[in-house]
N, C-alpha and C. Protein backbone atom coordinates (compact mmCIF):
# COMPACT_ATOMS: atom_id res chain seq x y z
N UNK A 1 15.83 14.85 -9.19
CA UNK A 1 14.61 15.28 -9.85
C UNK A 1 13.41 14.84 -9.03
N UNK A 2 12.43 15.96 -8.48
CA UNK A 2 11.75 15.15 -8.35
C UNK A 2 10.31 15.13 -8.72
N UNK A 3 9.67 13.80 -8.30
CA UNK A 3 8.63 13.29 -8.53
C UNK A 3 7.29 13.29 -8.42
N UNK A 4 6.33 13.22 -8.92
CA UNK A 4 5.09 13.25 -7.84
C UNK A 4 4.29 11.82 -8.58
N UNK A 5 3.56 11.06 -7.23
CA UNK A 5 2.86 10.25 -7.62
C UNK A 5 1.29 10.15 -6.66
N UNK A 6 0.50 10.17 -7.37
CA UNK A 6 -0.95 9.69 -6.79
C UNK A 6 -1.71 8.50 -7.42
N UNK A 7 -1.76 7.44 -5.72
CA UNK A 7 -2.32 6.15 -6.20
C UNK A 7 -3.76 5.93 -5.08
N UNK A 8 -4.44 5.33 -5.44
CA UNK A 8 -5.41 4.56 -4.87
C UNK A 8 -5.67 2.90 -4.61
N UNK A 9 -5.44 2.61 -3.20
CA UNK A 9 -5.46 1.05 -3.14
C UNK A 9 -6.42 0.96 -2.59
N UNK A 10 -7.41 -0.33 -3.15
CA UNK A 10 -8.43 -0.70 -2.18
C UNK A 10 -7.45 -2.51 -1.95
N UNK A 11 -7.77 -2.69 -1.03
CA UNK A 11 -7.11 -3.88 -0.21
C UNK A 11 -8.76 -4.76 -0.04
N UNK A 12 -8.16 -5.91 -0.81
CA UNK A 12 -8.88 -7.63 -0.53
C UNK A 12 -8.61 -8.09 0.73
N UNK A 13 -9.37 -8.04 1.80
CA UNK A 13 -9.29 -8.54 3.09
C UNK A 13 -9.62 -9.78 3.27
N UNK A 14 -9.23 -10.45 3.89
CA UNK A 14 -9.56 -12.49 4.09
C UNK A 14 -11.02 -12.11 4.90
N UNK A 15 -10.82 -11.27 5.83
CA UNK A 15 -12.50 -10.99 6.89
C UNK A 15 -12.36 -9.89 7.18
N UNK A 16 -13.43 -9.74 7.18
CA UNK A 16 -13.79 -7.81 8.19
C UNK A 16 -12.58 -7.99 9.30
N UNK A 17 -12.03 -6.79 9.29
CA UNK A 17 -11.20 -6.54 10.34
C UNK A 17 -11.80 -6.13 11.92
N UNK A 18 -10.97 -6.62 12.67
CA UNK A 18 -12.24 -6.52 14.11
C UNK A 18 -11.93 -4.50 14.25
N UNK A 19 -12.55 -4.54 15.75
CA UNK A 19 -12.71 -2.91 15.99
C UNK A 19 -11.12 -2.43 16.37
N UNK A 20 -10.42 -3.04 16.46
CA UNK A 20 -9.07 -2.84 16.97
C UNK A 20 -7.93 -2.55 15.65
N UNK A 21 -8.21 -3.10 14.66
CA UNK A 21 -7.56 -3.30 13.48
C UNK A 21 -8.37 -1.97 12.74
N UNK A 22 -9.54 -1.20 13.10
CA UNK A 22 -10.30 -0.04 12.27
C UNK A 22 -9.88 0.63 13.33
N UNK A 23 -9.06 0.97 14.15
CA UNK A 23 -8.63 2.26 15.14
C UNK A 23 -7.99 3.10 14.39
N UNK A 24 -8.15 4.97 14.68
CA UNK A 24 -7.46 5.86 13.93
C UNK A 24 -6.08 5.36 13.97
N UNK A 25 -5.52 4.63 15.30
CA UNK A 25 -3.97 4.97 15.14
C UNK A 25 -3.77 3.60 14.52
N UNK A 26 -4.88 2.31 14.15
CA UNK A 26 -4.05 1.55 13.44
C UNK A 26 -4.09 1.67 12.07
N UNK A 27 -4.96 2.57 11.55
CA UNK A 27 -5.64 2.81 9.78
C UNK A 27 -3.90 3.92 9.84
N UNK A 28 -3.64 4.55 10.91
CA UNK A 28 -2.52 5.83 10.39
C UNK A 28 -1.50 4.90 10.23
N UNK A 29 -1.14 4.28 11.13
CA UNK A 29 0.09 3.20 11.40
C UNK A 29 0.52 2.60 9.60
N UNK A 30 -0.75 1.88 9.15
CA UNK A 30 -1.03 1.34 7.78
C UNK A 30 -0.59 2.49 6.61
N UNK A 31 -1.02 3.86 6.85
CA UNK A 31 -0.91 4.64 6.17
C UNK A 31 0.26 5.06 6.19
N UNK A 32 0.88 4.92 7.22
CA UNK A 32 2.22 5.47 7.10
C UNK A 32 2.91 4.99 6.81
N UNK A 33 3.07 3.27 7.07
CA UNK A 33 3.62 2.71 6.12
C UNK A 33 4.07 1.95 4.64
N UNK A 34 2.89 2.44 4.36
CA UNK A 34 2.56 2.62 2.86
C UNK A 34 2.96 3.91 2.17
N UNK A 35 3.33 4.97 2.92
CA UNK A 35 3.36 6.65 2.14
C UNK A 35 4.97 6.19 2.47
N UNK A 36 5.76 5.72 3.48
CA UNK A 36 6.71 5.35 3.54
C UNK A 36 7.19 4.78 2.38
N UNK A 37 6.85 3.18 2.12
CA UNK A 37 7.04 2.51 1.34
C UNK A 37 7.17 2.97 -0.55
N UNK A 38 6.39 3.58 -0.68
CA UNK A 38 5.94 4.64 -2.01
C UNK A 38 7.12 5.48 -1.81
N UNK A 39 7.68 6.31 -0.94
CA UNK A 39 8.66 7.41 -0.85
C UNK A 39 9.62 6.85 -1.24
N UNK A 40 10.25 5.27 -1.14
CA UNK A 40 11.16 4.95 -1.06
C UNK A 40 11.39 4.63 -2.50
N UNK A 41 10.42 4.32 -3.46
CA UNK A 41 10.44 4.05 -4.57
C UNK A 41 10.57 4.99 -5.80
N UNK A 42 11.85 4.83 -6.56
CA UNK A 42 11.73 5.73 -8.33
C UNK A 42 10.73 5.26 -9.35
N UNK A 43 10.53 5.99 -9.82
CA UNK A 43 9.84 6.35 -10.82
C UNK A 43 9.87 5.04 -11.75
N UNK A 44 11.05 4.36 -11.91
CA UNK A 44 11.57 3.38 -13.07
C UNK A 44 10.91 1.92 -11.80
N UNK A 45 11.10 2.27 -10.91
CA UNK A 45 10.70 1.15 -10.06
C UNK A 45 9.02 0.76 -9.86
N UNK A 46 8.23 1.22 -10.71
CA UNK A 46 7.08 1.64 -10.09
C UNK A 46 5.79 1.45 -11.74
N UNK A 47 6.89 2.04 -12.39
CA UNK A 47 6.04 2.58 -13.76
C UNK A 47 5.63 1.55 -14.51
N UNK A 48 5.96 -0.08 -14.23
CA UNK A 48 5.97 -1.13 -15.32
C UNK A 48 5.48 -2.50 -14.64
N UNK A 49 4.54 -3.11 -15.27
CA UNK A 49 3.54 -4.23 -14.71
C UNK A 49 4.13 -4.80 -13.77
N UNK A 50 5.46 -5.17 -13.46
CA UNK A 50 6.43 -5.78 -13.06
C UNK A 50 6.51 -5.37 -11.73
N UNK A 51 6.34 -3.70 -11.53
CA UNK A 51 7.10 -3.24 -10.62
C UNK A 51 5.98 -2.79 -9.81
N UNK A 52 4.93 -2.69 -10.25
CA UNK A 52 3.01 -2.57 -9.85
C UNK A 52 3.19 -3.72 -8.89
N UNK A 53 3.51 -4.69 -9.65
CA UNK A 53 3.21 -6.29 -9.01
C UNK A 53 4.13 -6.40 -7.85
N UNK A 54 5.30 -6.10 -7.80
CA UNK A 54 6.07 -6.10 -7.03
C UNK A 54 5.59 -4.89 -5.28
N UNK A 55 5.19 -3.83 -6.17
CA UNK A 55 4.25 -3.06 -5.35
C UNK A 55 3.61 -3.60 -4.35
N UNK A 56 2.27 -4.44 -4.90
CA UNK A 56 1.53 -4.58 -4.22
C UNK A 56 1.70 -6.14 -3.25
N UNK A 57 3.33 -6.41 -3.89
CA UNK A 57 3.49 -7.77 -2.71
C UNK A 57 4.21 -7.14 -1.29
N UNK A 58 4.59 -6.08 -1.81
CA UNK A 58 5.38 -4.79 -0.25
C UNK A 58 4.39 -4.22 0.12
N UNK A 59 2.97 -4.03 -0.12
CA UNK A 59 1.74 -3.38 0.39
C UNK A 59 2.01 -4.53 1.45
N UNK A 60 1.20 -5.55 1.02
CA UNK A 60 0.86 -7.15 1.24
C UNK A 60 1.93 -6.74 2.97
N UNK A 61 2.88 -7.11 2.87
CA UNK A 61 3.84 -7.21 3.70
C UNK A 61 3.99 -6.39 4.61
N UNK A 62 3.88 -5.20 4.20
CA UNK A 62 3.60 -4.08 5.53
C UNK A 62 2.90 -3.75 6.18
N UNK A 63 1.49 -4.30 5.38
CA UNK A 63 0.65 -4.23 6.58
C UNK A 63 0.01 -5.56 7.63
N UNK A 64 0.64 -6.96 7.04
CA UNK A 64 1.15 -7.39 7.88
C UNK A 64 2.23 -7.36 9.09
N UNK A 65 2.86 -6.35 8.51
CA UNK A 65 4.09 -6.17 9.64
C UNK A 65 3.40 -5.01 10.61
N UNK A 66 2.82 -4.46 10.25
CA UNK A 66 2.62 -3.41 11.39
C UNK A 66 0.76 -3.54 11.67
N UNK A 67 0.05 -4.45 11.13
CA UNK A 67 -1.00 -4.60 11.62
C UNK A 67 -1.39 -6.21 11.07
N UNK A 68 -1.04 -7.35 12.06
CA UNK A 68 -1.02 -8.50 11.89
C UNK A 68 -2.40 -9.41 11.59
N UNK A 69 -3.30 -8.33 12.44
CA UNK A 69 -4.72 -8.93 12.68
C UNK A 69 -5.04 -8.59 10.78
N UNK A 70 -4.91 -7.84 10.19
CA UNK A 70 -5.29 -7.63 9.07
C UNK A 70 -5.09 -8.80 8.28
N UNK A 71 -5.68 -9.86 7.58
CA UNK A 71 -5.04 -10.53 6.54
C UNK A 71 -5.38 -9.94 5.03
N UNK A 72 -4.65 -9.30 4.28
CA UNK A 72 -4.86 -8.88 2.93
C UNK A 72 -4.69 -9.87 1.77
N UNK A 73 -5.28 -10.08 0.94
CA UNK A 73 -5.31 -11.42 0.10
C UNK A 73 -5.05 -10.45 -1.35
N UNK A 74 -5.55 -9.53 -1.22
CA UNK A 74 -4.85 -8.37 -2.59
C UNK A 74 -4.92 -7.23 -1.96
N UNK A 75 -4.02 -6.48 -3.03
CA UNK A 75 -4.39 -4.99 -3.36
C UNK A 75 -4.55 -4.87 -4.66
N UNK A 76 -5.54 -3.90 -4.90
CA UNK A 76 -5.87 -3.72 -6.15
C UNK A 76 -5.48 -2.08 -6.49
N UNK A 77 -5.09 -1.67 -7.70
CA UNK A 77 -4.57 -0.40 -7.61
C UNK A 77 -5.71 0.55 -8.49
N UNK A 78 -6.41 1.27 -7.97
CA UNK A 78 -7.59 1.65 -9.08
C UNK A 78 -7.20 3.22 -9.36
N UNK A 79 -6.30 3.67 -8.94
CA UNK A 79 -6.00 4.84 -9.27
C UNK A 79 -4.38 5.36 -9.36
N UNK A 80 -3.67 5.88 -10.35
CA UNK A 80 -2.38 5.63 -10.83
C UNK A 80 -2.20 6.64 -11.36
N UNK A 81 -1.12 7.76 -10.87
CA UNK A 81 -1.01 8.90 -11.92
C UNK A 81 0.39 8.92 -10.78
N UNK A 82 1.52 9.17 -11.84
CA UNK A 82 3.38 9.48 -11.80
C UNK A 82 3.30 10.76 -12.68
N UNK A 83 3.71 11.94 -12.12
CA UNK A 83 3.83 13.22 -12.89
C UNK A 83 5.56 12.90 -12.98
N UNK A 84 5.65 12.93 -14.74
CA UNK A 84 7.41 12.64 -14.50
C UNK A 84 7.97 14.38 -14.85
């Protein structure tokens, strides 16, 4: 079955990110692994405070992993819609 979901993260940064960390290919890099990360997830995994929270500690993590200079201290989720 499938799914559709549309979210909005704004990300808590520790400091302005330098000019290297705001490059198109490192904002895509971030993006992709976040549209990744979301793909990988059901509906039941996603839908419940629990799994939000859990969310945004795999945001946290990936974009440390693929853009190190970034330090993220949150994500905040301000926009949330799962068409079931």
């Amino acid at each position: 079955e499938i799914r559709f979901v549309k979210t909005t993260f704004y990300l808590g940064l520790e400091e302005e990110p330098d000019e290297e960390a705001k490059s198109p290919a490192a904002i895509a890099s971030i993006r992709d692994s976040i549209i990744s990360l979301l793909s990988s997830k059901t509906a039941d995994q996603i839908l419940t405070p629990q799994g939000k929270d859990k969310l945004r500690n795999e945001i946290r993590l990936r974009i440390g992993a693929v853009a190190p200079a970034v330090k993220v201290l949150e994500v905040y989720i301000v926009d949330f819609v799962v068409q079931l």
